[in-house]
N, C-alpha and C. Protein backbone atom coordinates (compact mmCIF):
# COMPACT_ATOMS: atom_id res chain seq x y z
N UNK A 1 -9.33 1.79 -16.98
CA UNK A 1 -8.33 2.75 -17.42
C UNK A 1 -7.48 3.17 -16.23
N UNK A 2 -5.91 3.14 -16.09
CA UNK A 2 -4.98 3.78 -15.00
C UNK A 2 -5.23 5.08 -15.38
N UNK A 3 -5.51 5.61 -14.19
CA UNK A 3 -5.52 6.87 -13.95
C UNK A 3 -3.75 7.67 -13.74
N UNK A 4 -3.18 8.46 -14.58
CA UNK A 4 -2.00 8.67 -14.24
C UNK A 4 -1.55 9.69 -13.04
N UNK A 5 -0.70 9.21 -11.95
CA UNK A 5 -0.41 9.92 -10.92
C UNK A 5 0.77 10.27 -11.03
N UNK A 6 1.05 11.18 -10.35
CA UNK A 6 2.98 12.09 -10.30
C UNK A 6 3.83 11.35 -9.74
N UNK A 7 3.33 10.04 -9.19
CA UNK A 7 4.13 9.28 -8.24
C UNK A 7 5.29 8.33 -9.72
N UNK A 8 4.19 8.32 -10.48
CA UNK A 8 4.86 7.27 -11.85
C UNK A 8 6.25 7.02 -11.80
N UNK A 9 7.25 6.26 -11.90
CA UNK A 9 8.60 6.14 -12.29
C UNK A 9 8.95 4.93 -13.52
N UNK A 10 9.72 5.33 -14.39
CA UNK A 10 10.25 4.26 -15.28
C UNK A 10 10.39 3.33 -14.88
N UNK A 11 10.43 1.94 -14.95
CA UNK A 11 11.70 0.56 -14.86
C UNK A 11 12.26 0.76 -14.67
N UNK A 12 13.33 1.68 -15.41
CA UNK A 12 14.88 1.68 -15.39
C UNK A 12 15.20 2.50 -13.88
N UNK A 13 14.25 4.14 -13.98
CA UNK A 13 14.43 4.41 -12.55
C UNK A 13 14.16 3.93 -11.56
N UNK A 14 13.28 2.82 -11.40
CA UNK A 14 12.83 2.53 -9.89
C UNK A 14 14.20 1.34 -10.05
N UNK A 15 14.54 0.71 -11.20
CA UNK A 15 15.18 -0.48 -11.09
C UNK A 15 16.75 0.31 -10.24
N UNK A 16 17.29 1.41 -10.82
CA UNK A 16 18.49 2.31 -10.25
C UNK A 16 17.96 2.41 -8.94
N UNK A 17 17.14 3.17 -8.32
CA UNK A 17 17.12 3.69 -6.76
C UNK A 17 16.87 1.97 -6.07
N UNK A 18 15.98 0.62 -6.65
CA UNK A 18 16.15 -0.72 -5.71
C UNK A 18 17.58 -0.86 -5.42
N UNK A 19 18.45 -0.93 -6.95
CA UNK A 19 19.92 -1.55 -6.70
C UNK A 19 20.89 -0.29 -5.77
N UNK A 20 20.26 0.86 -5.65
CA UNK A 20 21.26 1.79 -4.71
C UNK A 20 20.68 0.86 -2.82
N UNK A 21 19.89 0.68 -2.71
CA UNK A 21 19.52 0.29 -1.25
C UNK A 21 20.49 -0.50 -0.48
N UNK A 22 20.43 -0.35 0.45
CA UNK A 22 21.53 -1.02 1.37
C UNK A 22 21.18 -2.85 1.85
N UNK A 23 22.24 -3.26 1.72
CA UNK A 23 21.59 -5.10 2.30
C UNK A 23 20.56 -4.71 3.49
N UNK A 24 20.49 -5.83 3.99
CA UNK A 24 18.94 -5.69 4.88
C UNK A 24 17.89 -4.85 4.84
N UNK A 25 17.93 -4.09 3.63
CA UNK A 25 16.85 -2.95 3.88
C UNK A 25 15.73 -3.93 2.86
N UNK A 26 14.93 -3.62 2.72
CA UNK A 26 13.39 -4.45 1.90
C UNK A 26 13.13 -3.22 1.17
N UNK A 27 13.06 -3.47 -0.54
CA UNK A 27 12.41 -2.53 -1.63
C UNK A 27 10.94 -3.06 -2.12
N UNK A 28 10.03 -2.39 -2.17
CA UNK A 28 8.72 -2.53 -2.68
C UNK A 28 8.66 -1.63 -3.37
N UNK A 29 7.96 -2.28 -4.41
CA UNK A 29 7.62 -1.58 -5.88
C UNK A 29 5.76 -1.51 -5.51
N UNK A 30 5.15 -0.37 -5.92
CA UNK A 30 3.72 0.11 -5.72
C UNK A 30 3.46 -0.22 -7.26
N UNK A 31 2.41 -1.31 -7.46
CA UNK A 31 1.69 -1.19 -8.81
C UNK A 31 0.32 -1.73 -8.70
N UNK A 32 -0.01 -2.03 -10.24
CA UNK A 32 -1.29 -2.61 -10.14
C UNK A 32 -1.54 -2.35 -11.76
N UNK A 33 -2.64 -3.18 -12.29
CA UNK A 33 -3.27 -3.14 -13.32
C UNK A 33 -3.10 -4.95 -13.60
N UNK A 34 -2.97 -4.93 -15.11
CA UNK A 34 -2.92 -6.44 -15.83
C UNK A 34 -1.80 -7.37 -15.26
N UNK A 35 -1.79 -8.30 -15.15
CA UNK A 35 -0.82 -9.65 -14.74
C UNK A 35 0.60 -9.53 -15.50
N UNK A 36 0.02 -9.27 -16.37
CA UNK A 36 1.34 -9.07 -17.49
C UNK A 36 2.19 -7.87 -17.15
N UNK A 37 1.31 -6.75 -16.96
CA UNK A 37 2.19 -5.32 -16.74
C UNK A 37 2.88 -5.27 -15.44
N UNK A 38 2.34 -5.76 -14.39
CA UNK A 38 2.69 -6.57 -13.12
C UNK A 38 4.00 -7.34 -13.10
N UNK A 39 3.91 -8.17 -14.29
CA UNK A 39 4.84 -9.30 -14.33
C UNK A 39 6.18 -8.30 -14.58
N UNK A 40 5.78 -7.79 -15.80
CA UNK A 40 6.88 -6.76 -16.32
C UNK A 40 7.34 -6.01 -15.32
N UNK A 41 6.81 -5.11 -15.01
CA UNK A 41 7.42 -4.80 -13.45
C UNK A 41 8.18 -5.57 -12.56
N UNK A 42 7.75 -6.27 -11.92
CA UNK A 42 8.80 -6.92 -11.23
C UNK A 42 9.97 -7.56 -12.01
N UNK A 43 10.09 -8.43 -13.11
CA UNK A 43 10.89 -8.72 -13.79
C UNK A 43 11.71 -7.84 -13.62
N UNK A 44 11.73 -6.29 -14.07
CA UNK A 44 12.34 -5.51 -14.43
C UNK A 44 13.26 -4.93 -13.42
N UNK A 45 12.33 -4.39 -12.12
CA UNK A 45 12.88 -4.24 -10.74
C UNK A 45 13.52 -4.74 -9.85
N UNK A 46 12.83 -6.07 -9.83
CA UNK A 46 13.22 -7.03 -8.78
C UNK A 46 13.28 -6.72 -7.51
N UNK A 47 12.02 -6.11 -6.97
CA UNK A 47 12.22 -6.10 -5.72
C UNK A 47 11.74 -6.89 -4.46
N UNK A 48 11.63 -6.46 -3.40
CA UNK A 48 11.45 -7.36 -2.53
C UNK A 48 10.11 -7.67 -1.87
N UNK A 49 9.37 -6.55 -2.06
CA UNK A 49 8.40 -6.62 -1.85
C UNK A 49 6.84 -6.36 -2.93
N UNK A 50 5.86 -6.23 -3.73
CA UNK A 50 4.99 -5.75 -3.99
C UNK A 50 3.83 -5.37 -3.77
N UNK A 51 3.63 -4.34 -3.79
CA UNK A 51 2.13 -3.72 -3.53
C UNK A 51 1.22 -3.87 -4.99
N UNK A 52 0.24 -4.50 -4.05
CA UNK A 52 -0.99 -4.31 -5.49
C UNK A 52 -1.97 -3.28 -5.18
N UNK A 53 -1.75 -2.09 -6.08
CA UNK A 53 -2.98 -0.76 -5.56
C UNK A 53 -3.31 -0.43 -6.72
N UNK A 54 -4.62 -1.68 -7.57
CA UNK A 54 -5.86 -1.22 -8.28
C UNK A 54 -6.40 -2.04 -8.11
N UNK A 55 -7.03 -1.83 -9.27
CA UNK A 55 -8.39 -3.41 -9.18
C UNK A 55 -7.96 -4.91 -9.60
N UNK A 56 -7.45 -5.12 -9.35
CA UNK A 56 -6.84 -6.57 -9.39
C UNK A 56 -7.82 -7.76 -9.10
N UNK A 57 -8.61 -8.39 -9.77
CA UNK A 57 -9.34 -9.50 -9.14
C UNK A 57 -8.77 -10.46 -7.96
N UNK A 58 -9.61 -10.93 -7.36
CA UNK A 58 -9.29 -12.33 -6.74
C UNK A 58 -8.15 -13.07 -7.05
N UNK A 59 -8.77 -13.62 -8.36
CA UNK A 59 -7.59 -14.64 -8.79
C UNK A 59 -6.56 -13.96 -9.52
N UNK A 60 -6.45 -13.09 -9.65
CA UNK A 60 -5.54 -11.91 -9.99
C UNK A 60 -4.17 -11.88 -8.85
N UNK A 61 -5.44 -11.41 -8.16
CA UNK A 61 -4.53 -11.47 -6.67
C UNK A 61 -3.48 -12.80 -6.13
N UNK A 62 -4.62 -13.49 -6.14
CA UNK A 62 -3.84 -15.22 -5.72
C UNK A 62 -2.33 -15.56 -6.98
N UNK A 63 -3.10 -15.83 -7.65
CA UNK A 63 -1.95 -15.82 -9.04
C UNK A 63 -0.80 -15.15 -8.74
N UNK A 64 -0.98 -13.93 -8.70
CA UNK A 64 0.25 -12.98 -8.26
C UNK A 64 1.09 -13.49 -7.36
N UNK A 65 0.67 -13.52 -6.09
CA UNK A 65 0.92 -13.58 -4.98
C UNK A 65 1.89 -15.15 -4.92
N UNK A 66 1.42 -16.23 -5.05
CA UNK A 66 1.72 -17.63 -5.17
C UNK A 66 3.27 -17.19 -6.23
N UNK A 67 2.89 -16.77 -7.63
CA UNK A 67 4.11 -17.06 -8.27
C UNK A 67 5.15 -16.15 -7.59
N UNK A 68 4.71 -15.31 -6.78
CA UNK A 68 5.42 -13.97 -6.65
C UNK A 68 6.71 -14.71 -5.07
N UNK A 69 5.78 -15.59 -4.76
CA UNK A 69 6.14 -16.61 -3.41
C UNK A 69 7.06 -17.37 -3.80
N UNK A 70 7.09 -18.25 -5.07
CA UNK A 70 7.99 -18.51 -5.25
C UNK A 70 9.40 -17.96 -5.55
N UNK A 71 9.52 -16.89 -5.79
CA UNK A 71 10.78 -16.52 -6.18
C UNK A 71 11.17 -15.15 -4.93
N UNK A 72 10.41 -15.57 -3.92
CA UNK A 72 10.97 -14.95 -2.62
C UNK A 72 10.22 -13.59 -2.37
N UNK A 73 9.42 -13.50 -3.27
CA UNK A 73 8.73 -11.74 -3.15
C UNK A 73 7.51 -12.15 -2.66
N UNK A 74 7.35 -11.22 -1.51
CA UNK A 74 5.74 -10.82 -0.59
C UNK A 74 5.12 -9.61 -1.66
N UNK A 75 3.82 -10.26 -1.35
CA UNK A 75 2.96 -9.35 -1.70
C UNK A 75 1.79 -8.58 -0.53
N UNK A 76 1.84 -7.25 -0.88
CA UNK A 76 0.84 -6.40 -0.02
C UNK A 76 -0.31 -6.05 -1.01
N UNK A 77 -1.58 -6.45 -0.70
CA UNK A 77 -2.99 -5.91 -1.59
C UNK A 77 -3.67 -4.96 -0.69
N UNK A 78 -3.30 -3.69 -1.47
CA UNK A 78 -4.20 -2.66 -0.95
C UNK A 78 -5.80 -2.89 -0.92
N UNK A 79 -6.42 -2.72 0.16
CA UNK A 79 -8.00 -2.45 -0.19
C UNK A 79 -8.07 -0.80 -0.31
N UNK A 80 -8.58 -0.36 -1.09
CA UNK A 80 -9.11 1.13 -1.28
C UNK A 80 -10.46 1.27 -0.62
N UNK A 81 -10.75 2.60 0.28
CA UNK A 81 -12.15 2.57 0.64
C UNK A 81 -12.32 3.96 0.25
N UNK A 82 -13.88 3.78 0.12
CA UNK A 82 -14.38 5.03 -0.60
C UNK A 82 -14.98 5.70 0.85
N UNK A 83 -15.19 6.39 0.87
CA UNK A 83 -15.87 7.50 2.02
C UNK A 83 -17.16 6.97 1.98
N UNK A 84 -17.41 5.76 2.05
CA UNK A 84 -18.70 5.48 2.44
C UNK A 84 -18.85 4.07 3.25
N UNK A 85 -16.92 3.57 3.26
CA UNK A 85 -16.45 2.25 3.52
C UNK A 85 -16.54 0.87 3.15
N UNK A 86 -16.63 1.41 1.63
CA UNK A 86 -16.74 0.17 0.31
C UNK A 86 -15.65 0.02 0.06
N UNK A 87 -15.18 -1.20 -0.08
CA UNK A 87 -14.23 -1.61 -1.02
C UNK A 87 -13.57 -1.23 -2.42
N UNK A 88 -12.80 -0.47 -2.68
CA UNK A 88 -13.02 -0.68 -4.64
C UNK A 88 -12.30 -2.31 -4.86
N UNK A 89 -12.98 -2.86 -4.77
CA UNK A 89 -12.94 -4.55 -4.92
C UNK A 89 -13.69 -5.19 -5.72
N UNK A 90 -13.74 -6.44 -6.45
CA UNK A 90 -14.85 -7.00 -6.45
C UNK A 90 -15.71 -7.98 -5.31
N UNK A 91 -15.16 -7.57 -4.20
CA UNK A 91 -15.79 -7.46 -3.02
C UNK A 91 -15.85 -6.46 -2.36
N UNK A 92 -17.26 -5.59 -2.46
CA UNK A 92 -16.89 -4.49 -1.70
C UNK A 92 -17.44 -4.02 -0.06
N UNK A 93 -17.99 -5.33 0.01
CA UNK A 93 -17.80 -5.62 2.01
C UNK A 93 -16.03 -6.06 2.47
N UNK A 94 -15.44 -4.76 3.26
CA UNK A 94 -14.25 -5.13 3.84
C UNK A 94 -13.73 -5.79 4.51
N UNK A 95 -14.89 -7.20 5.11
CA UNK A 95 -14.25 -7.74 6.13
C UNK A 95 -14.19 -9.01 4.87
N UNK A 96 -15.02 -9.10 4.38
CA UNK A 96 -15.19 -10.41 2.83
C UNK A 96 -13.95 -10.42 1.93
N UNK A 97 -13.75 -9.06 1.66
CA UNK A 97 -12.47 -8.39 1.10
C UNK A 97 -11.28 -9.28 1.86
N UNK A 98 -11.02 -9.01 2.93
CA UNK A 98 -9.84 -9.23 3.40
C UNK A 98 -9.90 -10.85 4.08
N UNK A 99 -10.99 -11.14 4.62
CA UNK A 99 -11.30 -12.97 4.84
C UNK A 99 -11.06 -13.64 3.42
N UNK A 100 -11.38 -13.28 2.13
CA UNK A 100 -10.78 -13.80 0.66
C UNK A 100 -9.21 -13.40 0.64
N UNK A 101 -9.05 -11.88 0.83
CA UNK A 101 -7.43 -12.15 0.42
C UNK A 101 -6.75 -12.83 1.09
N UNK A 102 -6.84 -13.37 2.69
CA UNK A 102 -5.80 -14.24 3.52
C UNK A 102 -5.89 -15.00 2.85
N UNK A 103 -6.78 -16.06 2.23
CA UNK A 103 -6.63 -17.15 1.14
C UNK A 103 -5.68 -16.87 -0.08
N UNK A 104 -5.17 -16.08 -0.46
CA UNK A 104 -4.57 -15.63 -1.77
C UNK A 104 -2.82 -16.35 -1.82
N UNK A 105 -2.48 -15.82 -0.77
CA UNK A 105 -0.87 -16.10 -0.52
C UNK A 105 -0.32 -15.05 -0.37
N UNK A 106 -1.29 -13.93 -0.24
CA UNK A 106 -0.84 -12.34 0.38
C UNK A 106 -0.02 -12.13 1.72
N UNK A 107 0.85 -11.64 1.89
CA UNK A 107 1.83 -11.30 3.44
C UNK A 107 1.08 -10.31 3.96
N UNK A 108 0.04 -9.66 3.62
CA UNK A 108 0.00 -8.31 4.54
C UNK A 108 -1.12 -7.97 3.81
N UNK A 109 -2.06 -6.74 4.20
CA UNK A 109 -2.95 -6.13 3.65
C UNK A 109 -2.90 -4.63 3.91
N UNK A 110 -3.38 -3.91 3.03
CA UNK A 110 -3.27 -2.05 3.28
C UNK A 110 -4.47 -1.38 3.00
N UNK A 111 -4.55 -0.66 4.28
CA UNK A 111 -5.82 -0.30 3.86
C UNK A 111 -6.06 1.11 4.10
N UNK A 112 -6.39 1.61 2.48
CA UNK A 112 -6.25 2.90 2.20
C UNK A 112 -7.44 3.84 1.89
N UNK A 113 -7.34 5.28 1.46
CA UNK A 113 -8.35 5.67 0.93
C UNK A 113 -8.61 5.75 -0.40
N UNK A 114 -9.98 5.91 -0.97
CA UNK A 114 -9.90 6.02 -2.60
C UNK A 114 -10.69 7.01 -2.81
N UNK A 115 -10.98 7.92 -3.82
CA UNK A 115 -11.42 8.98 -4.65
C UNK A 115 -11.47 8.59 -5.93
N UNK A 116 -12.74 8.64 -6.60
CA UNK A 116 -12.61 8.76 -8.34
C UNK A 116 -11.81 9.30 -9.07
N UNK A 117 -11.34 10.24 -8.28
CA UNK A 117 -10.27 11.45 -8.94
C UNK A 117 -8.68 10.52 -8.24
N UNK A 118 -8.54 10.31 -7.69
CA UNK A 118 -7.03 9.74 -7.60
C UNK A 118 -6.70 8.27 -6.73
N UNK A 119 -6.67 7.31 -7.59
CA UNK A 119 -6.32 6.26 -6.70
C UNK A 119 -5.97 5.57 -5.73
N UNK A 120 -4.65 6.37 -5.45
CA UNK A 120 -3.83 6.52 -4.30
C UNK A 120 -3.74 8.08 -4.07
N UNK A 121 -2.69 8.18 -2.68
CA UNK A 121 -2.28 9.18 -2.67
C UNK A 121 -3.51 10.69 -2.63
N UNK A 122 -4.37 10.52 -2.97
CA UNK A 122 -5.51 11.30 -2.22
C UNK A 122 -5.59 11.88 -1.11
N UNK A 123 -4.95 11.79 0.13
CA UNK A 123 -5.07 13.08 1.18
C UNK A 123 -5.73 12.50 2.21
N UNK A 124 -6.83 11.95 1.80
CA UNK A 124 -7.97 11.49 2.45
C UNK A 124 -7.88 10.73 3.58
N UNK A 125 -7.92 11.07 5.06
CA UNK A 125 -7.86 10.11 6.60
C UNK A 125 -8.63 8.80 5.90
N UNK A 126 -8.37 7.48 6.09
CA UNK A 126 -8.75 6.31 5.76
C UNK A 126 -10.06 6.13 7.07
N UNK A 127 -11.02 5.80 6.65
CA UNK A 127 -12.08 5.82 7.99
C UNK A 127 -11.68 4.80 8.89
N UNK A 128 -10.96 5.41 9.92
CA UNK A 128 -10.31 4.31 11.56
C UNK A 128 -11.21 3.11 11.56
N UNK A 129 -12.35 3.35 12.24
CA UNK A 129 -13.40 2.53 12.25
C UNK A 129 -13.29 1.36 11.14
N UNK A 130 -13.40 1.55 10.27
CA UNK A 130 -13.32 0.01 9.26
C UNK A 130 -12.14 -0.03 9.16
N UNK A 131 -10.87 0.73 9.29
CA UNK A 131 -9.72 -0.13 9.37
C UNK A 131 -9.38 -1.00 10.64
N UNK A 132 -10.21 -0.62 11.96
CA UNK A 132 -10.14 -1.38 12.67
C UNK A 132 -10.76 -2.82 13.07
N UNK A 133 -12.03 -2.70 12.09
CA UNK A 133 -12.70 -3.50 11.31
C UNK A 133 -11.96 -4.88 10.68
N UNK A 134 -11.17 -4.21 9.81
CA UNK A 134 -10.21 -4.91 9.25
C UNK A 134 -9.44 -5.58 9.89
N UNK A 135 -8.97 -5.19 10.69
CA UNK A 135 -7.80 -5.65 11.75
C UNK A 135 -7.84 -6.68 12.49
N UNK A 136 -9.54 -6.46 13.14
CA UNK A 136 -9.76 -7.31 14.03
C UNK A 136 -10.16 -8.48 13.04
N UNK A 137 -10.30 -8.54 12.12
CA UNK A 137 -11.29 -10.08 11.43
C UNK A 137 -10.66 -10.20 10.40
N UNK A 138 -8.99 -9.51 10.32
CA UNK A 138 -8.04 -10.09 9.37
C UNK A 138 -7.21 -11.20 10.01
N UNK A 139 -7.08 -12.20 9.43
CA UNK A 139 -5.58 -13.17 9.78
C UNK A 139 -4.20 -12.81 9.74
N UNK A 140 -4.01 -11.66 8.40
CA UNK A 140 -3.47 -10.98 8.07
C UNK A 140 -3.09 -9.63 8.75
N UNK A 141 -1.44 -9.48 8.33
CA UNK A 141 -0.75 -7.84 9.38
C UNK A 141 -1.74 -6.99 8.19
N UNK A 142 -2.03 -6.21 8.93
CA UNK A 142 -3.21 -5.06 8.27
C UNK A 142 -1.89 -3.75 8.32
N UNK A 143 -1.52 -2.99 7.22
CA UNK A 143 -0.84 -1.98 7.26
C UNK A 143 -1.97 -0.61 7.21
N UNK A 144 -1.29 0.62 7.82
CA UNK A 144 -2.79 1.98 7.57
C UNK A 144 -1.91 2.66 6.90
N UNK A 145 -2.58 3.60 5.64
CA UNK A 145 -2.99 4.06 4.99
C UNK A 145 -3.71 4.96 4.49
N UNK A 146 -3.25 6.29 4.06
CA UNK A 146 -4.95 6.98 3.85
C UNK A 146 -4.92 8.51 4.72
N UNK A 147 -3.94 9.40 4.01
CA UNK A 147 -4.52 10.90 5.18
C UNK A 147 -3.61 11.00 6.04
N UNK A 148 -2.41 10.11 6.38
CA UNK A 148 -1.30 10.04 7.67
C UNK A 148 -0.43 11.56 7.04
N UNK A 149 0.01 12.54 8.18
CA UNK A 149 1.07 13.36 8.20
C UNK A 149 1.61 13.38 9.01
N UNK A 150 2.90 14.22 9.44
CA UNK A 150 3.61 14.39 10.67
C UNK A 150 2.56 15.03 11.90
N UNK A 151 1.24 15.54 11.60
CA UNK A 151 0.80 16.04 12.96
C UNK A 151 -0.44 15.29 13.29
N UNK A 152 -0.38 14.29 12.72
CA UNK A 152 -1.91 13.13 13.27
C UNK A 152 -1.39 11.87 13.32
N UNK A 153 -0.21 11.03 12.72
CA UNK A 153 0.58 9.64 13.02
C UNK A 153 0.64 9.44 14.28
N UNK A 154 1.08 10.10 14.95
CA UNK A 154 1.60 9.59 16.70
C UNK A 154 0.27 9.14 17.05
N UNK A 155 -0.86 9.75 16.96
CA UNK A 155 -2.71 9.52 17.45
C UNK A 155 -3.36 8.24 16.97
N UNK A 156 -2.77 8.50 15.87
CA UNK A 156 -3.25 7.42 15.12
C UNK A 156 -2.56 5.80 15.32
N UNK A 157 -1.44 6.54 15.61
CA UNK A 157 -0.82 4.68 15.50
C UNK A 157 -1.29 4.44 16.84
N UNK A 158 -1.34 5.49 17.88
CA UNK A 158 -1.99 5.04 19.32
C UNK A 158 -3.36 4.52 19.59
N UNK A 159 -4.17 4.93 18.46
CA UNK A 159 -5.37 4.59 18.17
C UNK A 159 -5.94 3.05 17.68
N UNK A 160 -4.90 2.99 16.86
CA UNK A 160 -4.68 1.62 15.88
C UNK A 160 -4.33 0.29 15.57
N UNK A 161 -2.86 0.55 16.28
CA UNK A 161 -2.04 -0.28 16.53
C UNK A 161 -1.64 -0.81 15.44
N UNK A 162 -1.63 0.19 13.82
CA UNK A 162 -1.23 -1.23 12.89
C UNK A 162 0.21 -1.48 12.57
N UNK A 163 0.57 -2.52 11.72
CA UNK A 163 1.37 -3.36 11.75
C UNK A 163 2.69 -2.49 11.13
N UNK A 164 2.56 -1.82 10.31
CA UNK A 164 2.97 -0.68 9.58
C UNK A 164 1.99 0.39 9.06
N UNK A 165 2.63 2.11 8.70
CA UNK A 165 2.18 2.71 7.80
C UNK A 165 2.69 3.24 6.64
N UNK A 166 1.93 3.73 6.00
CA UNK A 166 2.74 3.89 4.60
C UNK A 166 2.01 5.42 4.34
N UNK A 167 2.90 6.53 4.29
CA UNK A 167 2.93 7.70 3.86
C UNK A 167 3.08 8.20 2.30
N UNK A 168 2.35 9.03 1.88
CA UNK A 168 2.81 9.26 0.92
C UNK A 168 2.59 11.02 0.23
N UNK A 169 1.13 11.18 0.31
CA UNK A 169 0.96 12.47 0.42
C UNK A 169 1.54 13.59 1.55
N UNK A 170 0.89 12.93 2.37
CA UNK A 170 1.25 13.89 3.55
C UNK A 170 2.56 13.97 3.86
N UNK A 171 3.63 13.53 3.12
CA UNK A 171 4.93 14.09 3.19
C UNK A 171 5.36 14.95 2.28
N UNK A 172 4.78 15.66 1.06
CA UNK A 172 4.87 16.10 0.18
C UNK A 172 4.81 17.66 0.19
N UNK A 173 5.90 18.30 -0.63
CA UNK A 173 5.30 19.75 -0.64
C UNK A 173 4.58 20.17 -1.68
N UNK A 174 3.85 19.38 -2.48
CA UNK A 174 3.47 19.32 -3.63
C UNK A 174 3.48 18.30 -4.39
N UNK A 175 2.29 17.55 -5.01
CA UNK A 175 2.46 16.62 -5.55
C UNK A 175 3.45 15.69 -6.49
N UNK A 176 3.87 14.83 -6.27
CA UNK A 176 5.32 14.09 -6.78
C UNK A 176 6.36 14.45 -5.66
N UNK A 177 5.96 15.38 -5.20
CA UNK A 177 7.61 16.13 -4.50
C UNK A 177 8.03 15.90 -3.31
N UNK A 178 8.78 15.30 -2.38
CA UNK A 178 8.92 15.12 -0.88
C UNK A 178 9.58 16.09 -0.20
N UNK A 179 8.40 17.00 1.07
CA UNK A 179 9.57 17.44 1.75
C UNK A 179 10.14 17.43 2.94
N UNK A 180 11.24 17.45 2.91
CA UNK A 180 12.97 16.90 3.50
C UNK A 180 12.17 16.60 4.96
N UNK A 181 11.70 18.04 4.98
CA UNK A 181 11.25 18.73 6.52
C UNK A 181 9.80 17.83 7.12
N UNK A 182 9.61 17.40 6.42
CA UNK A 182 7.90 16.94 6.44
C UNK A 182 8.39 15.21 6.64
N UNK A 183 9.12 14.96 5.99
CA UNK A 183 9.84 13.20 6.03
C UNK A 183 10.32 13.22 7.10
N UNK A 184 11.44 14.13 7.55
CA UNK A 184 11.36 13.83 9.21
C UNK A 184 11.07 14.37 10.37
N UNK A 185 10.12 15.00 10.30
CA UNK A 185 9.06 15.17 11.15
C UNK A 185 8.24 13.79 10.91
N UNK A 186 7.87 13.25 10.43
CA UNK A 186 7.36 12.05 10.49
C UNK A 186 7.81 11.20 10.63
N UNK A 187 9.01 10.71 10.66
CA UNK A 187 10.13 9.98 11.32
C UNK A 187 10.13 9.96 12.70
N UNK A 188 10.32 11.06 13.11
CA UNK A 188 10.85 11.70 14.63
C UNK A 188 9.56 11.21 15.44
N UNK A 189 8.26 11.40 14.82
CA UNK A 189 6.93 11.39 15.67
C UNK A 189 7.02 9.81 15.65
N UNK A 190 7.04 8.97 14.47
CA UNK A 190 6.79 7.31 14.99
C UNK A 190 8.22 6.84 15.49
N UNK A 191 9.11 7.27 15.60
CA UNK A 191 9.93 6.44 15.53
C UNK A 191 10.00 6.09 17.47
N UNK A 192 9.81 4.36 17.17
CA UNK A 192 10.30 3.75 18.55
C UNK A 192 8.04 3.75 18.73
N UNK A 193 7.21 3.62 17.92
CA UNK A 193 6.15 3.37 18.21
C UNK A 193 5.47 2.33 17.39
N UNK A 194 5.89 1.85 16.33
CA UNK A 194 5.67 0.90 15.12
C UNK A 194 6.80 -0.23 15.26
């Protein structure tokens, strides 16, 4: 069952804010669930990049990824870790996790936190330690994930070194909501370190 988050947007809206973006910039669409609902999505969007953040099998994954290759779109597969540094995978050793997805036709990997209560977007510092885990015994650019705000990023990316991060809570003044002040303050702290 998708758990519903505030982050949600229509087709039609995410499809309006891809086509406002400027040339050279790269749009990624955040989803996950069935192949089909997946498919629909991108169809609909067309963007440049995709994130897969649920449970997506293996060949879920590969499938995706391959057709998604052909028509010029990268794919990013989130691993979710639980506070105990399991996978929500059907691999839930993280280094197995991510030694299977380089086989897939995946561009990148993300590695985030998870909670029963919210998929993504949870709050939650991603445990360093197995993302560095990850890093070292991925083939794959490992992106972090998981708990980043404007007053722990600068530490962290010094800590880390990953390839990208991806914010989402911790810019928020409230769930769904971004604020102005909080987006760049987190700007200002990585920028010229990623």
């Amino acid at each position: 069952m998708l758990i519903p988050v505030p982050w949600n947007l229509t087709t039609a809206k995410a499809r309006g804010l891809i086509e406002g973006v400027p040339p050279f910039v790269s749009t990624c669409v955040v989803t996950g669930g069935p192949v089909e609902k997946v498919w629909k999505i991108v169809n609909e969007t067309c963007p440049d990049v995709v994130q897969l953040h649920y449970q997506e099998t293996l060949q879920e994954v590969k499938e995706l990824a391959q057709q998604f290759k052909l028509r010029g779109i990268k794919t990013i597969k989130a691993l979710r870790m639980d506070g105990n540094g399991n996978c929500d995978f059907e691999l839930a050793e993280p280094v197995k996790a991510a030694r299977a997805l380089a086989k897939t036709g995946v561009a990148a990997l993300l590695v985030d936190s998870y909670t029963a209560a919210r998929p993504g977007g949870s709050g939650v510092l991603v445990d360093i330690a197995t993302f560095r885990t990850i890093q070292q015994e991925s083939a794959l650019p490992v992106i972090l994930a998981g708990g980043l705000s404007p007053t722990n990023i600068l530490a962290l990316i010094h800590e880390t070194h990953p390839f990208a991060v991806d914010v989402l809570t911790g810019v928020e003044a409230s769930p769904g909501h971004k604020d102005p002040e909080k987006i760049h303050s987190f700007m200002q702290s990585i920028q010229g370190h990623i």
